[in-house]
N, C-alpha and C. Protein backbone atom coordinates (compact mmCIF):
# COMPACT_ATOMS: atom_id res chain seq x y z
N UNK A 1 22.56 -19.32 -3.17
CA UNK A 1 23.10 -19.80 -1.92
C UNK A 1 22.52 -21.20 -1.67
N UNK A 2 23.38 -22.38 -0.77
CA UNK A 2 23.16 -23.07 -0.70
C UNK A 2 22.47 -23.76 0.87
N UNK A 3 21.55 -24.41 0.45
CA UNK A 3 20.76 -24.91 2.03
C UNK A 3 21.38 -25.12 3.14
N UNK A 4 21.43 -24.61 3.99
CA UNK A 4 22.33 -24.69 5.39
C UNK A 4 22.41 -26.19 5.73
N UNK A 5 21.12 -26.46 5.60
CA UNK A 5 21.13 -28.07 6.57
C UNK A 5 21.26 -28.97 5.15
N UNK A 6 20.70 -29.25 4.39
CA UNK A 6 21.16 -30.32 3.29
C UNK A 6 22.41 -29.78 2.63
N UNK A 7 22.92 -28.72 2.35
CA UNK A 7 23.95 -28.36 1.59
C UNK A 7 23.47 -28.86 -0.09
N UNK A 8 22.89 -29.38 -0.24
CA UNK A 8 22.69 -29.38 -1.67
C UNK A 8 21.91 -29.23 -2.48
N UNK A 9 20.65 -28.41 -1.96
CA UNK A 9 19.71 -27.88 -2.97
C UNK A 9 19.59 -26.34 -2.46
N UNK A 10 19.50 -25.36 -3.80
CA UNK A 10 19.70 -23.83 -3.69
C UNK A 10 18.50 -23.53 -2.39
N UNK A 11 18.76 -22.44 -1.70
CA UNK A 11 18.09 -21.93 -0.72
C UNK A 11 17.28 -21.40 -0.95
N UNK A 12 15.86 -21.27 -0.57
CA UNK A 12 14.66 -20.37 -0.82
C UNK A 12 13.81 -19.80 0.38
N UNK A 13 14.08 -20.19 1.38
CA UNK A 13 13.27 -19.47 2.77
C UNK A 13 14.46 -19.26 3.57
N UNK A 14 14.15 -18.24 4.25
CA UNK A 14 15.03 -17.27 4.83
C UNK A 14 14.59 -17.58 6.38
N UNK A 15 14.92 -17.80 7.62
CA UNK A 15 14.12 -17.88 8.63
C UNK A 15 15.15 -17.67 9.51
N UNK A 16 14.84 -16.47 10.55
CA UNK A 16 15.30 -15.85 11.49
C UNK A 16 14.57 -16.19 12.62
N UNK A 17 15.40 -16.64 13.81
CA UNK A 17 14.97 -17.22 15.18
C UNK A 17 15.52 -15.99 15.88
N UNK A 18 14.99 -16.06 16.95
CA UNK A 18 15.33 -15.46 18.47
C UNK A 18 15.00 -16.20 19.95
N UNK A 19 16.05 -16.76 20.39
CA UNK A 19 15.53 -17.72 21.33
C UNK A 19 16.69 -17.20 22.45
N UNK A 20 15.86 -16.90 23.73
CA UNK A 20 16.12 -16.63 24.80
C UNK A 20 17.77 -15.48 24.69
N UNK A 21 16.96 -14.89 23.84
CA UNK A 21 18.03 -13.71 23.40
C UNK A 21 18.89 -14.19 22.25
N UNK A 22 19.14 -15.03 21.94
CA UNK A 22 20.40 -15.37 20.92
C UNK A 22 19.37 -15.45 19.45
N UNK A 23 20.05 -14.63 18.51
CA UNK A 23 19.75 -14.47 17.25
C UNK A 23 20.39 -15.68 16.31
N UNK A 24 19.80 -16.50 15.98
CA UNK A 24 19.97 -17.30 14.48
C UNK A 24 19.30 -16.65 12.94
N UNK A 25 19.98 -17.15 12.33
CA UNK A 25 19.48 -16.86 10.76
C UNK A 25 20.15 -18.45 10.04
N UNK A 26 18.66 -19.23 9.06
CA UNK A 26 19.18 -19.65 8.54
C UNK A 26 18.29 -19.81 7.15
N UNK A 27 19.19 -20.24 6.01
CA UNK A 27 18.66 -20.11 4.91
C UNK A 27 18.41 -21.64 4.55
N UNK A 28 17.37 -22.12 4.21
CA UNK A 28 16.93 -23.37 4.07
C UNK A 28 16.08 -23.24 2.45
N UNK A 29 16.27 -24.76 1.88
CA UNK A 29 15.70 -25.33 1.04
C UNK A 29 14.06 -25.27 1.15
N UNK A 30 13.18 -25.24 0.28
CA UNK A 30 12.00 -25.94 0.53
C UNK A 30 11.52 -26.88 0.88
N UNK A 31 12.51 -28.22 0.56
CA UNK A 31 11.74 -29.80 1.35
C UNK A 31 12.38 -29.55 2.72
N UNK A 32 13.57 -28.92 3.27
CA UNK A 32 14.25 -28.79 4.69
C UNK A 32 13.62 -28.13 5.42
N UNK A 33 12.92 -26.68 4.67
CA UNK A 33 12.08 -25.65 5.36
C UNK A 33 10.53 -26.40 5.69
N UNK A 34 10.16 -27.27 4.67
CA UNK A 34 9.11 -28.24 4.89
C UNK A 34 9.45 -29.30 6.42
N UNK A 35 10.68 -30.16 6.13
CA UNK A 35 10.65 -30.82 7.12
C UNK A 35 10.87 -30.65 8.81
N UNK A 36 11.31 -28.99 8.56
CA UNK A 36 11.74 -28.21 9.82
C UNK A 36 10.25 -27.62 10.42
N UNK A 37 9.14 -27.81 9.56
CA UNK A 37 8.03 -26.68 9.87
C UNK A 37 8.13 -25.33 9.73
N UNK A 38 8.69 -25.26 8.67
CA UNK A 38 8.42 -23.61 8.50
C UNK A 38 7.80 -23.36 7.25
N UNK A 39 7.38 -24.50 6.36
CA UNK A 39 6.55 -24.17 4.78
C UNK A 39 5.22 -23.13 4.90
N UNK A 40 4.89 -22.84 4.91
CA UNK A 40 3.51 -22.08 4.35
C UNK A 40 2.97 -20.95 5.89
N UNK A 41 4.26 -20.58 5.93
CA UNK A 41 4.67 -20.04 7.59
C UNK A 41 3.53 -18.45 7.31
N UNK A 42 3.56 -17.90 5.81
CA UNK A 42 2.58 -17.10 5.99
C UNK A 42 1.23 -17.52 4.88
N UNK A 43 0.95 -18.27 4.81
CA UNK A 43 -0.01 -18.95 3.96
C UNK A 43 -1.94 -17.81 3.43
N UNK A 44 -1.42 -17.06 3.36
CA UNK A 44 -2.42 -15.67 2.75
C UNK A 44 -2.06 -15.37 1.51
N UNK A 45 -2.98 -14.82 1.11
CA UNK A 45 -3.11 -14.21 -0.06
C UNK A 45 -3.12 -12.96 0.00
N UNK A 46 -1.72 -12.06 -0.53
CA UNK A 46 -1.79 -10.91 -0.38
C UNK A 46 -3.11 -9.84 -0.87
N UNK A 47 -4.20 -9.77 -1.98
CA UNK A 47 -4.98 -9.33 -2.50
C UNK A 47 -6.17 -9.17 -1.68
N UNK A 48 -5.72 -10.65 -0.99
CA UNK A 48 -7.48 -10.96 -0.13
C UNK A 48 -6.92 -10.21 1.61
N UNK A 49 -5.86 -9.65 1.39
CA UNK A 49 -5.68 -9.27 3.20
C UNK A 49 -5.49 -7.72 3.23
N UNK A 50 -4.93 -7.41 2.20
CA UNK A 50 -5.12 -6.22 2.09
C UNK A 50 -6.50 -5.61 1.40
N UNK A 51 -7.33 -6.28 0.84
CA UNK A 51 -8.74 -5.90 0.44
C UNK A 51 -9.92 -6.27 1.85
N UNK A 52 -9.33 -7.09 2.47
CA UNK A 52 -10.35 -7.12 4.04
C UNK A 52 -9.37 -6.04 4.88
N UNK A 53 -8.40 -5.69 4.64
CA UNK A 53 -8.38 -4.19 5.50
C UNK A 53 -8.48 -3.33 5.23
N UNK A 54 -9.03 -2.89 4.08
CA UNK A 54 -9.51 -2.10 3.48
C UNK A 54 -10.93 -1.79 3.23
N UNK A 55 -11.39 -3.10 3.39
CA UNK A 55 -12.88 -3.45 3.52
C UNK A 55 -13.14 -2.94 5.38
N UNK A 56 -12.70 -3.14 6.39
CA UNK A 56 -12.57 -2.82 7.34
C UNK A 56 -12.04 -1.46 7.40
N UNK A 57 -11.70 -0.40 7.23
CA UNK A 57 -11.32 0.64 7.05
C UNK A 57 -12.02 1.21 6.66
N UNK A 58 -13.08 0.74 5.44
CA UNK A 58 -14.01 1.57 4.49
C UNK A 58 -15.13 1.00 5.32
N UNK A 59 -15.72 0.18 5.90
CA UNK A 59 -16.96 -0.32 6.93
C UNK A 59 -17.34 0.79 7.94
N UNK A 60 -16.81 1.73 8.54
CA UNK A 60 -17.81 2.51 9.38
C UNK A 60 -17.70 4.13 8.13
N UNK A 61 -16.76 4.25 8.08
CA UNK A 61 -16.68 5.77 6.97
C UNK A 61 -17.46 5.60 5.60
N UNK A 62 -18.01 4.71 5.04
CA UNK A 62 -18.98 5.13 3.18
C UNK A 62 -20.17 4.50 3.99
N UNK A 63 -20.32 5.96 3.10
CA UNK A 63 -22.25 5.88 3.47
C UNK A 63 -23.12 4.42 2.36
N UNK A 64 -23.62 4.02 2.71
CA UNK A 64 -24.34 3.01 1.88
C UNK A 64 -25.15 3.47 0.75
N UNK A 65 -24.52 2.92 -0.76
CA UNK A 65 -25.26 3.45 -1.75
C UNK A 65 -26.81 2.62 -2.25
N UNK A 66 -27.87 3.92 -2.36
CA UNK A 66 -28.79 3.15 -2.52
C UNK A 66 -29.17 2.65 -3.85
N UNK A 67 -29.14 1.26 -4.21
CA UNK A 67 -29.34 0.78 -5.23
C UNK A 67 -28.36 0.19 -5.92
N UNK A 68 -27.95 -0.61 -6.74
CA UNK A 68 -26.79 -1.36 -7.11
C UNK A 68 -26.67 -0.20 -8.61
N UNK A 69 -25.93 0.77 -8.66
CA UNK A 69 -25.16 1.31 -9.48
C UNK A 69 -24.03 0.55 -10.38
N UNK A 70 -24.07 1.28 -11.15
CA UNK A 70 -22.39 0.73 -11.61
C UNK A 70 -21.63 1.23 -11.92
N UNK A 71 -20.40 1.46 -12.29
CA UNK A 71 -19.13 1.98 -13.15
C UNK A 71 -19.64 1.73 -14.56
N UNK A 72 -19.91 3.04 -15.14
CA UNK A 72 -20.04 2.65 -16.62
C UNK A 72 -19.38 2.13 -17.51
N UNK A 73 -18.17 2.29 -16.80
CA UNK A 73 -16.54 1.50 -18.25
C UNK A 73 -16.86 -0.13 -17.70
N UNK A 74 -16.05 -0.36 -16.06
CA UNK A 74 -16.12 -1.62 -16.02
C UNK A 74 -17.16 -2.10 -15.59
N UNK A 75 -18.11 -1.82 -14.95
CA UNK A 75 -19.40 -2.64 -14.65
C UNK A 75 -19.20 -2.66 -13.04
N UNK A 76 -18.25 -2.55 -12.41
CA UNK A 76 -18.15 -2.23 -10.63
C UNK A 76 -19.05 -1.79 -10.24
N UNK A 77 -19.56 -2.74 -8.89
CA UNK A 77 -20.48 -1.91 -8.00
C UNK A 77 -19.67 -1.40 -6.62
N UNK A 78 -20.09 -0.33 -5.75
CA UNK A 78 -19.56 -0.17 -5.25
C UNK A 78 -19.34 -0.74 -4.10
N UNK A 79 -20.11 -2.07 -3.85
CA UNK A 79 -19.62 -3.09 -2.75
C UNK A 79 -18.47 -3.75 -3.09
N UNK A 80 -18.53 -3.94 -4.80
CA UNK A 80 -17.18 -4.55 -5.11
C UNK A 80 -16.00 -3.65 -4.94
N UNK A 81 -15.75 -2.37 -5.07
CA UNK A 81 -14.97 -2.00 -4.31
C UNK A 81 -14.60 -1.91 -2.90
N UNK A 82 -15.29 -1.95 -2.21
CA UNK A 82 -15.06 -2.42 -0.68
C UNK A 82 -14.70 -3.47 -0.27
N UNK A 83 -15.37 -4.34 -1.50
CA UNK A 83 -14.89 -6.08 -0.95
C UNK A 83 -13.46 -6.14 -0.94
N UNK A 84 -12.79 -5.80 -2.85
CA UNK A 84 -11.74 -5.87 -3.30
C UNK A 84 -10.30 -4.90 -2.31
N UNK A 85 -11.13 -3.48 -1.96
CA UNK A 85 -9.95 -2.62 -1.91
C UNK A 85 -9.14 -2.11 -2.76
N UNK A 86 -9.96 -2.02 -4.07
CA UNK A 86 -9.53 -1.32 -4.50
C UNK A 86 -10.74 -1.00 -6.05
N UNK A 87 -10.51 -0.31 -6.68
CA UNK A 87 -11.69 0.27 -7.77
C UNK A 87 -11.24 -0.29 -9.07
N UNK A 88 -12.25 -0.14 -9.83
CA UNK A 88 -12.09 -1.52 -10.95
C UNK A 88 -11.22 -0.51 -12.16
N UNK A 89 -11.61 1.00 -12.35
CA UNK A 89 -11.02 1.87 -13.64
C UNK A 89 -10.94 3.05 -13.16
N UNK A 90 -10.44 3.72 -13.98
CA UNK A 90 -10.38 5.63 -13.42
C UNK A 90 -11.99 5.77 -13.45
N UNK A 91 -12.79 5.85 -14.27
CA UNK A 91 -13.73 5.95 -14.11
C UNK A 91 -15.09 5.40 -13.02
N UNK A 92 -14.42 4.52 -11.81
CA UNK A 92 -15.20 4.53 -10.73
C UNK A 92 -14.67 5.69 -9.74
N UNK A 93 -13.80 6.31 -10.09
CA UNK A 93 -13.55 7.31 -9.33
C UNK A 93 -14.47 8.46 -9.33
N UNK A 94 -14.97 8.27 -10.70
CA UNK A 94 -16.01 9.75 -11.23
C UNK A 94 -17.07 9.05 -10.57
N UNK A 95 -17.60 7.87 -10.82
CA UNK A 95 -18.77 6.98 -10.53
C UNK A 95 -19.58 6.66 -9.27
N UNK A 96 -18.68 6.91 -8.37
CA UNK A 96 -18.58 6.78 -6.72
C UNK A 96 -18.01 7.63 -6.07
N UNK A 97 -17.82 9.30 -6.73
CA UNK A 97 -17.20 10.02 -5.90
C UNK A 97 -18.00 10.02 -4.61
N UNK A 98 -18.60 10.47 -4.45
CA UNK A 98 -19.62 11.19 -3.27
C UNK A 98 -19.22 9.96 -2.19
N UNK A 99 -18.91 8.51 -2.67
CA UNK A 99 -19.00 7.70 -1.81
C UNK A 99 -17.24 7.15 -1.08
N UNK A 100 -16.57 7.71 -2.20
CA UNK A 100 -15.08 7.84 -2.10
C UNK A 100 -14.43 8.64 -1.36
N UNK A 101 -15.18 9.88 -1.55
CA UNK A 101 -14.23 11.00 -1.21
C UNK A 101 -13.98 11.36 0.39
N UNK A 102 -14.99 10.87 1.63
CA UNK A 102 -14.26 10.79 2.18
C UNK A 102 -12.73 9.92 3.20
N UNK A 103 -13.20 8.79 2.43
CA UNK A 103 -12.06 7.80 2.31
C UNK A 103 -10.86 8.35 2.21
N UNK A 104 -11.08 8.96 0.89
CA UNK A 104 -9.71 9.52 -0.03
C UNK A 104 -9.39 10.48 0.70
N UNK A 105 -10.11 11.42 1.41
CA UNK A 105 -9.98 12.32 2.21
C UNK A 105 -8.77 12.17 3.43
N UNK A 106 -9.42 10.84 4.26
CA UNK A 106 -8.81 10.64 5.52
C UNK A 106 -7.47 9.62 5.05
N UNK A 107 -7.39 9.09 4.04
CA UNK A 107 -6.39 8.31 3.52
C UNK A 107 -5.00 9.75 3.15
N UNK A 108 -5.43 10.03 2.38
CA UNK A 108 -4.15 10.64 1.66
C UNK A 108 -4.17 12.37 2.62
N UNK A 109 -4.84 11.84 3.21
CA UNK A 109 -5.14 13.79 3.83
C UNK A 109 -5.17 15.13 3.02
N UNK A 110 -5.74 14.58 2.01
CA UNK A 110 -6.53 15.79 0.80
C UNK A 110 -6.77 14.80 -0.50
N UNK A 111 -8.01 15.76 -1.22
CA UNK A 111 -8.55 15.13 -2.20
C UNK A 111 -8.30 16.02 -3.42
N UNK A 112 -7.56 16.59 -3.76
CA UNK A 112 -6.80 16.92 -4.78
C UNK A 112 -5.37 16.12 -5.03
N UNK A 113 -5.02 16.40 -6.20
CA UNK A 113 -3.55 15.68 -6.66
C UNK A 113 -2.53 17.16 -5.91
N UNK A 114 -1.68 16.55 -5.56
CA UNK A 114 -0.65 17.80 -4.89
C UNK A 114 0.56 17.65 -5.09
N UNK A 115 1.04 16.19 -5.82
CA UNK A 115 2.38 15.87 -5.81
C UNK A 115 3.03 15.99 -7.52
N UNK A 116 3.45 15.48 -8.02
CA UNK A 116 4.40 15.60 -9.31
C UNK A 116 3.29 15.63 -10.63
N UNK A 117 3.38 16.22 -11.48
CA UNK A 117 2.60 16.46 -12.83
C UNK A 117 3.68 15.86 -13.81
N UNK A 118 2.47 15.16 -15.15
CA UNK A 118 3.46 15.27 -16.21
C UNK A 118 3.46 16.29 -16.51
N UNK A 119 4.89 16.47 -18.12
CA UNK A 119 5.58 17.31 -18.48
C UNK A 119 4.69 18.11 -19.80
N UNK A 120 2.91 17.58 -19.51
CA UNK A 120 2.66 18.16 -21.31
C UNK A 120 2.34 19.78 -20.45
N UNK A 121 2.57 20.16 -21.92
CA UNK A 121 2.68 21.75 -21.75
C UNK A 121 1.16 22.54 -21.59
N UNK A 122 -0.08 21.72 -22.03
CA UNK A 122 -1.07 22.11 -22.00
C UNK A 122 -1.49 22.29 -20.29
N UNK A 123 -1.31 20.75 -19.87
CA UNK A 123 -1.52 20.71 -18.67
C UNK A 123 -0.97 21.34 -17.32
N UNK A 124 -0.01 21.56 -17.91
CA UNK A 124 1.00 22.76 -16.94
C UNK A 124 0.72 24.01 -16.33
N UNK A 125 0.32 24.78 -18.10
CA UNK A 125 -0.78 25.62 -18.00
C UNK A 125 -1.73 26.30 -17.41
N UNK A 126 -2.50 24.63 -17.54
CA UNK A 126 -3.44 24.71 -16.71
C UNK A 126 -3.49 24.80 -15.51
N UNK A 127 -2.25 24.10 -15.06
CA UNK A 127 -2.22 23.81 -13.67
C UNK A 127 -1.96 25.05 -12.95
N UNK A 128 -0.82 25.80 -14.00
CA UNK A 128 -0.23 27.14 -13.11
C UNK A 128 -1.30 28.09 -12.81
N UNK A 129 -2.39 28.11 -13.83
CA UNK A 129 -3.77 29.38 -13.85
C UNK A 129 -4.50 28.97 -12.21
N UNK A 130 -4.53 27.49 -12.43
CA UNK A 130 -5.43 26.59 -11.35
C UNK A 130 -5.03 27.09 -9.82
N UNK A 131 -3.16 27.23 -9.60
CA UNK A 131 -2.69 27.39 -8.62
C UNK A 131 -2.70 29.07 -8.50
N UNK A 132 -2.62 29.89 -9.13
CA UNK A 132 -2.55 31.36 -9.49
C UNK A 132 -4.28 31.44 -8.63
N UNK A 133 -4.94 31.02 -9.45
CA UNK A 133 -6.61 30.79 -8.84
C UNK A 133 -6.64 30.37 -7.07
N UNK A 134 -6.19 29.82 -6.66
CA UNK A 134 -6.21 29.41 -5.73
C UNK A 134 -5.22 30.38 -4.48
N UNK A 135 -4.22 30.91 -4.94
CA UNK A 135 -3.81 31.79 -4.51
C UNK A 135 -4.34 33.08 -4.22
N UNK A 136 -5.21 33.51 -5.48
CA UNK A 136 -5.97 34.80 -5.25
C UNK A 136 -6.78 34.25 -4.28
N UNK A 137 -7.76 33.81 -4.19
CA UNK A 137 -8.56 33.00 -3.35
C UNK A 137 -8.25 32.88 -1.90
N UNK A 138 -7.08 32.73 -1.36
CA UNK A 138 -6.16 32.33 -0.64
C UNK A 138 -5.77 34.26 0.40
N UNK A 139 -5.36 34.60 -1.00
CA UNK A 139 -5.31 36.18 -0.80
C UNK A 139 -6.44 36.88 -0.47
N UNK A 140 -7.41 36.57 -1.00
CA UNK A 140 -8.55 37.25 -0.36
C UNK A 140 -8.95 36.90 0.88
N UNK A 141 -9.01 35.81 1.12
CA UNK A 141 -9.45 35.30 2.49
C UNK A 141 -9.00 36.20 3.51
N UNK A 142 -7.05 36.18 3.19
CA UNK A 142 -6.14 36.53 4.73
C UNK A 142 -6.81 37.94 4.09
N UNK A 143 -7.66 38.88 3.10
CA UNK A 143 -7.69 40.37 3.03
C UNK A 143 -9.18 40.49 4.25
N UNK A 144 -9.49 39.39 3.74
CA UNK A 144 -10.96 39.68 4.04
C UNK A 144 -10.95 39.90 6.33
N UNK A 145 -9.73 38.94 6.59
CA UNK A 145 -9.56 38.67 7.69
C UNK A 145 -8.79 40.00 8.22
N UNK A 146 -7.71 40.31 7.60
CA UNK A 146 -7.16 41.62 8.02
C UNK A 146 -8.31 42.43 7.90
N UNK A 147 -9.14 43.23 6.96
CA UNK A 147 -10.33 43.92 7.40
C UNK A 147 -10.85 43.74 8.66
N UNK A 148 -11.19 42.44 8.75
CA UNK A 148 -11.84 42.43 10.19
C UNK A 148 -11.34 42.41 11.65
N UNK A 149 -10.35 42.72 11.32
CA UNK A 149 -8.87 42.87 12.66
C UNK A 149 -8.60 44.01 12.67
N UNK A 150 -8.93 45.07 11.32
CA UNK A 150 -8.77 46.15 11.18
C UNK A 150 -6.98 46.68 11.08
N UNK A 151 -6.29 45.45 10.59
CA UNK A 151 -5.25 45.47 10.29
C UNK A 151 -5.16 46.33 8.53
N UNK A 152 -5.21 47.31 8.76
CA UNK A 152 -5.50 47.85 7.32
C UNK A 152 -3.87 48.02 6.72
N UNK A 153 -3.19 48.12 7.08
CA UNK A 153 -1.68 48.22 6.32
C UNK A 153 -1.63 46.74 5.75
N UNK A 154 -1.98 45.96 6.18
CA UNK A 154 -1.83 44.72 5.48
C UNK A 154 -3.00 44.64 4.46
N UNK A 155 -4.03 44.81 4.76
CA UNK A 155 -4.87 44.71 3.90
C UNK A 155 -4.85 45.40 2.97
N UNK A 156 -4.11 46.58 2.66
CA UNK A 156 -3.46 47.30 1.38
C UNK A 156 -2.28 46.67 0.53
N UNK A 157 -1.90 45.58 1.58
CA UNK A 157 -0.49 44.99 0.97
C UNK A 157 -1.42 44.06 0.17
N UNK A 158 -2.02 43.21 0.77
CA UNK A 158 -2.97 42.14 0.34
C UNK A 158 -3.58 42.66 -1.03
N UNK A 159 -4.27 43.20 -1.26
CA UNK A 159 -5.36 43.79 -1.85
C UNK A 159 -3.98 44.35 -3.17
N UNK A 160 -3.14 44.86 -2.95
CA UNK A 160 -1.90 44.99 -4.12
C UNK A 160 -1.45 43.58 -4.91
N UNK A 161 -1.30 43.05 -3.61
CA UNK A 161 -0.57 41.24 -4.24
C UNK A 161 -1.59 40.98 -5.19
N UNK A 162 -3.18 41.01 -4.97
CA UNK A 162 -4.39 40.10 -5.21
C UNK A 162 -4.12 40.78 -6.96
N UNK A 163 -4.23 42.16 -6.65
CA UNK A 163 -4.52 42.80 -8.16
C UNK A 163 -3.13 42.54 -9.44
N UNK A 164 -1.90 42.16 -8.66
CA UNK A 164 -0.83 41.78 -9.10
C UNK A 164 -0.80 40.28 -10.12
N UNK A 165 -1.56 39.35 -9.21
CA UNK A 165 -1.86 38.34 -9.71
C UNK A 165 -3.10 38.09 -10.61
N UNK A 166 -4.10 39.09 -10.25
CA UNK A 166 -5.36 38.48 -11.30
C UNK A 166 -4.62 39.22 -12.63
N UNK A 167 -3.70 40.26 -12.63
CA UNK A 167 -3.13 40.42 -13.74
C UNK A 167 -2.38 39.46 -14.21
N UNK A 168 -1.62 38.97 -13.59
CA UNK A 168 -0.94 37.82 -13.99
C UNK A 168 -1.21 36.32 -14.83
N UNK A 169 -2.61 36.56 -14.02
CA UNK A 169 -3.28 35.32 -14.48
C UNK A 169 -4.17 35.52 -16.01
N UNK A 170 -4.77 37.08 -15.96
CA UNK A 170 -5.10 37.36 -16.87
C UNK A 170 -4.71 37.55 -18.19
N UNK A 171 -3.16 37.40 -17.72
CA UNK A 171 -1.89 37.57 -19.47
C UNK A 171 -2.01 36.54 -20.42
């Protein structure tokens, strides 16, 4: 597209007005968008603004680690993750859990993976025993709670499901 106001050099800034209710849009050149005042209209660095709000975010929640540690793969300390906003390898994840996790916690609102798996068959596996595990677990709890409500018809249902599945899991 071509520059609204010169008409002859391709368009590259986009700039939408609103003035006393009336909506403009116009698409301008760079030396036009320059001579209009609108060049360097957001002049940041995306890396450095989202790593100071993140640095601000992570400032009252991680506890302060004592001593300059590091990431054994890349060499990260864990101020440099706070500075940056973000962690240098998978392996500062292992490196700085204790100091991560509740970040990761209040960020994603759980610290397990919960969403899509790849397709290898080992890991699947694993995953299904993992969730089977967690279910019995799950099952015992609501048994353990019906006992104490003295809801015993359920707690016979419960206590059937539980033995259903550790078989299951056990195949």
């Amino acid at each position: 597209m071509k520059c609204q106001k010169c008409k002859a050099r391709e368009a590259n800034t986009h700039v939408k007005k609103v003035v006393n209710g009336e909506y403009t849009e116009l698409m301008l050149c760079s030396e036009c968008a320059h001579v209009m005042g609108y060049d360097n209209v957001f002049d940041f660095d995306v890396p450095d603004m989202f790593g100071g709000l993140l640095q601000s975010f992570f400032a009252g929640a991680l506890p302060a680690r004592s001593g300059a540690s590091r990431c054994p793969e890349c060499s990260s300390t864990f101020g440099d993750i706070t500075n940056n906003g973000k962690v240098g390898c998978a392996k500062c994840y292992e490196a700085f859990f204790e100091e991560l996790l509740p970040s990761i916690k209040r960020i994603h609102g759980n610290t397990s993976h919960c969403g899509k798996v790849s397709a290898s068959g080992d890991f699947i596996e694993e995953k299904k025993a993992q969730n089977t595990e967690n279910e019995i677990e799950d099952l015992k709890t609501q048994l353990q709670k019906a006992i104490e409500e003295q809801n015993f018809e359920l707690a016979a249902t419960l206590r059937d499901k539980i033995k259903e599945k550790e078989a299951e899991n056990n195949e």
